[in-house]
Protein backbone atom coordinates (compact mmCIF):
# COMPACT_ATOMS: atom_id res chain seq x y z
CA UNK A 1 -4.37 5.98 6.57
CA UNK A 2 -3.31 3.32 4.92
CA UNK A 3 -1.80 3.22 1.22
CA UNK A 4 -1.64 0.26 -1.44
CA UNK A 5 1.33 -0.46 -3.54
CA UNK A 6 -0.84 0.55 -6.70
CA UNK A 7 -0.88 4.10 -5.74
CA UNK A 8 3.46 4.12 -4.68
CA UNK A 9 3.73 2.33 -8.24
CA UNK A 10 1.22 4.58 -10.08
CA UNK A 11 3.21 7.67 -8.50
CA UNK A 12 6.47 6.63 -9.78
CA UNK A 13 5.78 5.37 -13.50
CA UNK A 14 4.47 8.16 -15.83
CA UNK A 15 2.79 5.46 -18.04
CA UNK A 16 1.24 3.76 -15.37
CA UNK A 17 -3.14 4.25 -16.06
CA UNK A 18 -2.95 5.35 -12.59
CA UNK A 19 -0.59 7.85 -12.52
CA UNK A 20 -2.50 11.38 -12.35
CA UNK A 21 -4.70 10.14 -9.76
CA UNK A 22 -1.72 8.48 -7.85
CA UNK A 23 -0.03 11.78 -7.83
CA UNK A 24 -3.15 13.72 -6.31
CA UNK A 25 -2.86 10.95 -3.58
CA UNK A 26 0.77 11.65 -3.17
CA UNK A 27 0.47 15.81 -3.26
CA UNK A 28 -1.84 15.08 -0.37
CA UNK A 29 0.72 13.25 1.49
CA UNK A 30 3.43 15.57 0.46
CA UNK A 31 1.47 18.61 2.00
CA UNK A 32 0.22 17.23 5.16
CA UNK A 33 -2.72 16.41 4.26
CA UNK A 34 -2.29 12.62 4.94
CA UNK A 35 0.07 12.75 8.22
CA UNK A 36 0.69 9.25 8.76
CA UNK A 37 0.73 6.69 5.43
CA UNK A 38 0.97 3.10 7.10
CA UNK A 39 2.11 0.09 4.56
CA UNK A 40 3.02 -3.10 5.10
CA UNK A 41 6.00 -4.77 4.68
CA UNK A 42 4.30 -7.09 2.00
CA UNK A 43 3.70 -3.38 0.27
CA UNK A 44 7.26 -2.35 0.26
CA UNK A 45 8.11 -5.79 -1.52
CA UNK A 46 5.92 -5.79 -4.05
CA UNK A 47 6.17 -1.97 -4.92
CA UNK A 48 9.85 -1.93 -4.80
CA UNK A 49 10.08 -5.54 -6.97
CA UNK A 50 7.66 -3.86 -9.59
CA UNK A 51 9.74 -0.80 -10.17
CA UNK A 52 12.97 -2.82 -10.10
CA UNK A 53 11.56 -4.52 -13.40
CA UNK A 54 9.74 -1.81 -14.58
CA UNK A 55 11.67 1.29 -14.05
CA UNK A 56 15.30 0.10 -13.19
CA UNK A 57 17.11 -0.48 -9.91
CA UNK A 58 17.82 3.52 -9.61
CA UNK A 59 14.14 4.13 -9.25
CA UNK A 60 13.17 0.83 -7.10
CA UNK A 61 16.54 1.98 -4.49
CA UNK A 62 15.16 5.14 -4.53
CA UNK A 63 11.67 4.19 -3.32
CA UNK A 64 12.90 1.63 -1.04
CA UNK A 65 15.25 3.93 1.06
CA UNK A 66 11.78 6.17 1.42
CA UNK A 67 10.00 3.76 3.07
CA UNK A 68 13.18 3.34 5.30
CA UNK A 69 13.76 6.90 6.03
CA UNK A 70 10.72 8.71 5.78
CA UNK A 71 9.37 9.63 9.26
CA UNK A 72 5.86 10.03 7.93
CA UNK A 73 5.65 6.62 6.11
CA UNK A 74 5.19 4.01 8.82
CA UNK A 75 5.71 0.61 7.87
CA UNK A 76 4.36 -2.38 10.03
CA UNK A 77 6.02 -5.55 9.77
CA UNK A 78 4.21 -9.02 8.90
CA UNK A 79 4.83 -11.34 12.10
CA UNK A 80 3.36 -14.78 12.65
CA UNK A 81 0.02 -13.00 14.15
CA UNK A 82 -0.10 -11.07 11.42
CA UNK A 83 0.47 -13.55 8.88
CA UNK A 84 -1.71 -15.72 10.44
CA UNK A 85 -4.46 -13.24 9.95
CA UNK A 86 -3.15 -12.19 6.34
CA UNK A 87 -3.81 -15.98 5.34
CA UNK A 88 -7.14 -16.36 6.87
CA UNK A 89 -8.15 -12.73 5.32
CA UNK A 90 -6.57 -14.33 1.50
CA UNK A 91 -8.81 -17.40 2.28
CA UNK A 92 -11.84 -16.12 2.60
CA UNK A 93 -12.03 -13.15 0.19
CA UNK A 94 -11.12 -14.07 -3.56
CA UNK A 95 -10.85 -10.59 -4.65
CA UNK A 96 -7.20 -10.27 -2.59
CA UNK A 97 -4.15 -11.00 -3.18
CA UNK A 98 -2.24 -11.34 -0.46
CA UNK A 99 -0.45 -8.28 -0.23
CA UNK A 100 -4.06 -6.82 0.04
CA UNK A 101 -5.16 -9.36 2.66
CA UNK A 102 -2.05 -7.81 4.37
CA UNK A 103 -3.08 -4.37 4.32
CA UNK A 104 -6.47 -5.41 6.11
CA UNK A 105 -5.18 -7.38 8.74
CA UNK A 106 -2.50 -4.53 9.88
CA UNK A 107 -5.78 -2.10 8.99
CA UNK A 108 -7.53 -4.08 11.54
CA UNK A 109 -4.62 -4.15 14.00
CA UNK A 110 -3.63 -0.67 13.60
CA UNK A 111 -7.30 0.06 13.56
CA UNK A 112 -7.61 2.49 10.45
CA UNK A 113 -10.39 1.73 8.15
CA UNK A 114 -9.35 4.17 5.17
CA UNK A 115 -7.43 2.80 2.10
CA UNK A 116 -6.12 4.75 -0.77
CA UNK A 117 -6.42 1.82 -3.21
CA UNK A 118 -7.54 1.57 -6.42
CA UNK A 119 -8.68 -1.94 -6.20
CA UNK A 120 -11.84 -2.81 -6.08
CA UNK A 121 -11.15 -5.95 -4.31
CA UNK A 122 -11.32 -3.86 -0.72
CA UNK A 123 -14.76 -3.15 -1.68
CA UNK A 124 -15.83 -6.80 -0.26
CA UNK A 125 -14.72 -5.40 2.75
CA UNK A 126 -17.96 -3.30 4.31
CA UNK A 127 -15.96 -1.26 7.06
CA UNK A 128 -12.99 -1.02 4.73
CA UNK A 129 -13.24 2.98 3.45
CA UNK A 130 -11.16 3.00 -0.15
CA UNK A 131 -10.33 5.99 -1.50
CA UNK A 132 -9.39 6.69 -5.11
């Protein structure tokens, strides 16, 4: 299972339109539900930049040392393969950004087809399963 940035950040800020929603995701996680959440490294930047300039550096440290500690949360790095994959994914579907494009290239390596995204971007993606 893979998880997109929007659902960490949703989680975290109370204002966020996402947050009820990101916080069923997260119970899920929480309980065992989800037993592995995968994330790029491209994730963990942009989720832990947002929060840094949304929520302070208390909050953005605190999410960042999850993804380093948490033995659940597995977080696969962006190497030249992978990049080179990440750009060709970014080139030929509009609807990503490239932290997205990430997620389906290490989807594809890892080979997991579920997202928890709410992006509808993924959705150009037929074997890509999103879940909101």
């Amino acid at each position: 299972m893979f998880i997109d940035s929007v659902v960490l950040i949703g989680a975290k800020l109370k204002r966020d339109k996402w947050h009820d929603k990101s916080i069923v995701i997260l119970t899920k996680f929480l309980n065992k539900e989800i037993t592995i959440a995968h994330v790029t490294e491209y994730v963990v930047l942009e989720t832990v930049n947002y929060l840094l300039r949304k929520a302070g550096f208390e909050v953005a440290l605190e999410t960042l040392n999850l993804f380093r500690i948490h033995e659940r949360i597995k977080v696969i790095n962006v190497d030249e393969r992978l990049y080179t994959r990440t750009c060709e994914i970014f080139m030929h579907y509009p609807g990503l950004s490239l932290t997205d494009a990430s997620i389906v290239a290490a989807m594809e390596k890892v080979g997991v087809k579920a997202l928890y995204s709410f992006d509808g971007g993924f959705d150009e993606l037929d074997w890509v399963e999103r879940l909101a």
